[in-house]
N, C-alpha and C. Protein backbone atom coordinates (compact mmCIF):
# COMPACT_ATOMS: atom_id res chain seq x y z
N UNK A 1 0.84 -1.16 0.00
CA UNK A 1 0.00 0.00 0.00
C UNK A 1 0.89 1.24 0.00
N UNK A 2 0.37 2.25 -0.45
CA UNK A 2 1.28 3.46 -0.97
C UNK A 2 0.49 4.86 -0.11
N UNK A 3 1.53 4.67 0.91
CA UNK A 3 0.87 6.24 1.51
C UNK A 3 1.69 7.53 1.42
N UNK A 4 1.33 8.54 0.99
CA UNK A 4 1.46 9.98 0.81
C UNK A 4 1.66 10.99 1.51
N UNK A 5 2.75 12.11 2.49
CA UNK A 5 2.24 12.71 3.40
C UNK A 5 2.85 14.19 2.45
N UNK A 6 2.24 14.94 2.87
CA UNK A 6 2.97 16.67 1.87
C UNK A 6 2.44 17.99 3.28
N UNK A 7 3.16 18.27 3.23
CA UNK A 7 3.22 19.45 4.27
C UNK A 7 3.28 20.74 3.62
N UNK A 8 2.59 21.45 3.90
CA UNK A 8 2.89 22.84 2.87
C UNK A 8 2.12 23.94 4.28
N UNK A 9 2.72 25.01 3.58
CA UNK A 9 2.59 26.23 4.66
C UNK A 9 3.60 26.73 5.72
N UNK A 10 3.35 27.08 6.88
CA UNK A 10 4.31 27.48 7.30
C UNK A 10 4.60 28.92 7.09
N UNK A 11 5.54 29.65 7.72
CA UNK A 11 6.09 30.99 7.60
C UNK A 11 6.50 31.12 6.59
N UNK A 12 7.06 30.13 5.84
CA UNK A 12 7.75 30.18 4.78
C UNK A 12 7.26 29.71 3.53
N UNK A 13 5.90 28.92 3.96
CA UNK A 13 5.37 28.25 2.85
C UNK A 13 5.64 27.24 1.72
N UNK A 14 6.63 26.79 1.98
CA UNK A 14 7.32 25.72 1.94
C UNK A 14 6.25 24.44 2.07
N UNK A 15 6.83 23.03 1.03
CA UNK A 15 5.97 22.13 0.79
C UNK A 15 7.20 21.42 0.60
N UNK A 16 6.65 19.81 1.47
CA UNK A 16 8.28 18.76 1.49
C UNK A 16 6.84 17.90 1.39
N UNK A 17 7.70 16.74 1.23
CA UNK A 17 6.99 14.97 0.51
C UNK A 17 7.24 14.00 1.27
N UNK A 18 7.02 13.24 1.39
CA UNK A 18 7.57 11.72 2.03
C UNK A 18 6.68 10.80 1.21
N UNK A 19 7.27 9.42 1.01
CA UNK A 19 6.43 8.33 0.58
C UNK A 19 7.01 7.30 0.82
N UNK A 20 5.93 6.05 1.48
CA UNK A 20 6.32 4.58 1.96
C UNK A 20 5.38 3.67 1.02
N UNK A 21 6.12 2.50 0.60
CA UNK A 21 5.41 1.52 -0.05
C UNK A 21 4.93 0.49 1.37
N UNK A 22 4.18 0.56 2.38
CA UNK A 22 4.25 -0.37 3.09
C UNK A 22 4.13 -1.99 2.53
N UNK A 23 4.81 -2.13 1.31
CA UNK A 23 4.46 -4.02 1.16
C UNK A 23 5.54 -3.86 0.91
N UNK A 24 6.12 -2.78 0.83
CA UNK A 24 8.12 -3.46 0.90
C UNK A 24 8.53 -2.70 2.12
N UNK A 25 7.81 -2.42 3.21
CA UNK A 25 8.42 -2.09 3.86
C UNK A 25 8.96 -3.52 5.24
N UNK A 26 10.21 -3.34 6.24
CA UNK A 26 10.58 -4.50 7.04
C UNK A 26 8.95 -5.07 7.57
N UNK A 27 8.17 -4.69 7.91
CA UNK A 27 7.11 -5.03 8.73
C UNK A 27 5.84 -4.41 8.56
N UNK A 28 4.94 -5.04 7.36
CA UNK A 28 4.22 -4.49 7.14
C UNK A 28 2.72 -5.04 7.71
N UNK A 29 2.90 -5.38 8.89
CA UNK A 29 1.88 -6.24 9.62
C UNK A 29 1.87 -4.45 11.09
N UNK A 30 2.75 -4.28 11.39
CA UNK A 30 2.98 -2.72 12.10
C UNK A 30 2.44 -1.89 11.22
N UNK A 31 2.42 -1.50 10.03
CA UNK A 31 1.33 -0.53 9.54
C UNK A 31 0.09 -0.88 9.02
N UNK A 32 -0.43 -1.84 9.41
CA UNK A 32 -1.05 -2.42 9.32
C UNK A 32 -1.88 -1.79 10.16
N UNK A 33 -1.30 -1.86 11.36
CA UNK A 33 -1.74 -1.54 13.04
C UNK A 33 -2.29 -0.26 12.78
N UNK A 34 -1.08 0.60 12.54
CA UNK A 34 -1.48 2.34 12.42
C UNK A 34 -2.22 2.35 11.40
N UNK A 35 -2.84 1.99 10.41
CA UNK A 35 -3.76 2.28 10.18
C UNK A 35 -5.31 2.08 10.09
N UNK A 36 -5.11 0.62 11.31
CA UNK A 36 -6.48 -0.02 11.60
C UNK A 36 -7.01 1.13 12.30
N UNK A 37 -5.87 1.84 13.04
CA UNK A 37 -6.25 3.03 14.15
C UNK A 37 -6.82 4.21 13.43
N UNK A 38 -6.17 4.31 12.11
CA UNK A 38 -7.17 5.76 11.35
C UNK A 38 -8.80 5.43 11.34
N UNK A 39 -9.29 4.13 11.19
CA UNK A 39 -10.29 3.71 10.79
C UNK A 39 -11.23 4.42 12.33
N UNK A 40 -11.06 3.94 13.57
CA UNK A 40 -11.33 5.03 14.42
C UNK A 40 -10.60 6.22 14.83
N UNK A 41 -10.08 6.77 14.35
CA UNK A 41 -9.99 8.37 14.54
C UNK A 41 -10.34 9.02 13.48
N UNK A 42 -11.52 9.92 12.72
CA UNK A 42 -12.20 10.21 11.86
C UNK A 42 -11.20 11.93 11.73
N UNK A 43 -10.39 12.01 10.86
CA UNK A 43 -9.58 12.87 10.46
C UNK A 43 -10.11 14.53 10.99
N UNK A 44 -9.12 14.63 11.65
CA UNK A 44 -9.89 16.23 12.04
C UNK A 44 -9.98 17.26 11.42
N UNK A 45 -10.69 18.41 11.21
CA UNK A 45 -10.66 19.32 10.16
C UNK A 45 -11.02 20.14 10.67
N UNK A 46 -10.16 21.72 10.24
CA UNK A 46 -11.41 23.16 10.77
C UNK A 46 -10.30 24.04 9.98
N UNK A 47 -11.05 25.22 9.96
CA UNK A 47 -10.31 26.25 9.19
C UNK A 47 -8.85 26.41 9.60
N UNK A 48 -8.37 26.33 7.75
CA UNK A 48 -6.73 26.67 8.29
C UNK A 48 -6.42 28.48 9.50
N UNK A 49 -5.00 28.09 9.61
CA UNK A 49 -4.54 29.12 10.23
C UNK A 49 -3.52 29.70 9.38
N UNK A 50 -3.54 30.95 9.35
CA UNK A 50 -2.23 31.90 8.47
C UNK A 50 -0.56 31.15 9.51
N UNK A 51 0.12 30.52 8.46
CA UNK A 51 1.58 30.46 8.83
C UNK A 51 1.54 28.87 10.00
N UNK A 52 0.25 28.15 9.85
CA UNK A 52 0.45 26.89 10.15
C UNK A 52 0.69 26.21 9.32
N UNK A 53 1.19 24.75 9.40
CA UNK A 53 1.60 23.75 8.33
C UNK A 53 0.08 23.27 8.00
N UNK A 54 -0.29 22.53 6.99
CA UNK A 54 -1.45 22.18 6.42
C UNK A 54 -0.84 20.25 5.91
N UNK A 55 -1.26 19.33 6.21
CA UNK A 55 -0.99 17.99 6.24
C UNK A 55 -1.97 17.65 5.48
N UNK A 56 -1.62 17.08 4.32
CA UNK A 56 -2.09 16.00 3.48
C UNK A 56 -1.28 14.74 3.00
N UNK A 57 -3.13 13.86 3.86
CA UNK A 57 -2.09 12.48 3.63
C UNK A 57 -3.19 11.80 2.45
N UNK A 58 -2.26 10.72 2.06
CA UNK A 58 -2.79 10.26 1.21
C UNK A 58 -2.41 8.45 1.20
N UNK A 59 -3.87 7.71 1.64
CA UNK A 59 -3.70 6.53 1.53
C UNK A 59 -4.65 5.74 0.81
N UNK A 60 -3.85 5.19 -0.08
CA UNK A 60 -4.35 4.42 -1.69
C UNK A 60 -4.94 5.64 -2.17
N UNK A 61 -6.20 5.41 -2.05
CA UNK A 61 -6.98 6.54 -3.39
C UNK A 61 -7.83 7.33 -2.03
N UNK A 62 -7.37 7.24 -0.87
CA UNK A 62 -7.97 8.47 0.21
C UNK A 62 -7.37 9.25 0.65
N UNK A 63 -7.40 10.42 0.15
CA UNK A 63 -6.71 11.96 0.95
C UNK A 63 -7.68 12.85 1.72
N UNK A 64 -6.90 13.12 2.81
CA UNK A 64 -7.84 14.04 3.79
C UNK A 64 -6.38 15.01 4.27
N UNK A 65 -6.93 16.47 4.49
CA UNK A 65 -6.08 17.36 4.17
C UNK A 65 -6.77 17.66 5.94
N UNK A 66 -5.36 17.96 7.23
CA UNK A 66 -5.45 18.40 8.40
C UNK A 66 -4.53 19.55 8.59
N UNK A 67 -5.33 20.55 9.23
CA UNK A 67 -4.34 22.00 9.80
C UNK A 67 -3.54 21.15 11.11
N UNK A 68 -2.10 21.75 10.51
CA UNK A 68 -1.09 21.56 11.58
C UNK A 68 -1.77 21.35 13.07
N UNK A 69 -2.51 22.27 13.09
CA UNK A 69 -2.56 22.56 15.16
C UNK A 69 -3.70 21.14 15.00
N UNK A 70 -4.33 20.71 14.15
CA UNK A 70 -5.23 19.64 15.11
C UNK A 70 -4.56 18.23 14.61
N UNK A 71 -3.09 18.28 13.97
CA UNK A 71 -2.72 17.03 14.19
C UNK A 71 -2.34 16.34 15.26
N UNK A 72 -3.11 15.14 15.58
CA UNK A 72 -2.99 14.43 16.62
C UNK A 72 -3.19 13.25 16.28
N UNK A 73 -2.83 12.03 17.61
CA UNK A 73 -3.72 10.85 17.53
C UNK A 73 -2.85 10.11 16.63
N UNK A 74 -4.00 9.17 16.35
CA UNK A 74 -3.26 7.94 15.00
C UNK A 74 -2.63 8.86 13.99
N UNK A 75 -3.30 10.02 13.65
CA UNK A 75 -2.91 10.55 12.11
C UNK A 75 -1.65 11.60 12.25
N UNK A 76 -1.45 11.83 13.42
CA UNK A 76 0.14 12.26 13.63
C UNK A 76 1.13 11.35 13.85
N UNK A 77 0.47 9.96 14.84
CA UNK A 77 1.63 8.73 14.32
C UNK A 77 2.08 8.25 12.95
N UNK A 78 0.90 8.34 12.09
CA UNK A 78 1.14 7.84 10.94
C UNK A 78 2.15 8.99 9.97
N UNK A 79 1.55 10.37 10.66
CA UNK A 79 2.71 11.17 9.80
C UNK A 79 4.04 10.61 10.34
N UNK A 80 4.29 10.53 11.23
CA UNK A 80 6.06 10.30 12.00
C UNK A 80 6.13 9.27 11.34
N UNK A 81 5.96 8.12 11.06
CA UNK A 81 6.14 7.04 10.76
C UNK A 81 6.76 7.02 9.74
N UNK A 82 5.42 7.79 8.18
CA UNK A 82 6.21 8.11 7.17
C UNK A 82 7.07 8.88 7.11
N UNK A 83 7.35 9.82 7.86
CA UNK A 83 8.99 11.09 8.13
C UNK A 83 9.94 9.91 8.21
N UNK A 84 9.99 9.18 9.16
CA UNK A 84 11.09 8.70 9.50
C UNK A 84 11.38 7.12 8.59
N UNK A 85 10.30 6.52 8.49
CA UNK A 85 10.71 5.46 7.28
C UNK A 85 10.35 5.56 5.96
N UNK A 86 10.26 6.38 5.30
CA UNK A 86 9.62 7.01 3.86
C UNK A 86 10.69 7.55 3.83
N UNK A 87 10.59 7.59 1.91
CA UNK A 87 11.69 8.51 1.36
C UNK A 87 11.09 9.98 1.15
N UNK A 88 12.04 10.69 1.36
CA UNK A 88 11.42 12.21 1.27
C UNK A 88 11.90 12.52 -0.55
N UNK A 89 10.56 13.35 -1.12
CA UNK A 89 10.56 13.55 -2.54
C UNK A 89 11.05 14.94 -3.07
């Protein structure tokens, strides 16, 4: 499975990438996990803020776009996850 994360905004407005194939990733039975957990946490949303980051993720053919300040929960684990084992684009 092919998940997507893009960050854009900021002071600077600036936009960076990451992307993980989780079926080649070491253990794909662990993202598995994090994302049984999106299935209950229903993506949070509310009007952006001037000079916050803006998070869009994207898994298979579902994108849901979160303002920086209400990332939390599963859908901020799942961002770290892809930061740190995803290639940045």
């Amino acid at each position: 499975m092919r998940i997507e994360v893009r960050r854009t905004g900021g002071f600077a407005g600036t936009t960076r990438r990451w992307r993980v194939d989780t079926d080649a990733a070491g253990d794909p039975s662990a993202w598995s996990d994090v994302l049984d957990a999106l299935q209950r946490s229903p993506a949070p949303t509310d009007a952006p803020v001037p000079d916050d980051f803006s998070w869009t993720i994207t898994v298979e053919r579902t994108t849901v776009t979160i303002p920086g300040r209400r990332l939390d929960g599963p859908w901020a684990d799942l961002v770290a996850r892809v930061q740190s084992e995803g290639d940045q684009t």
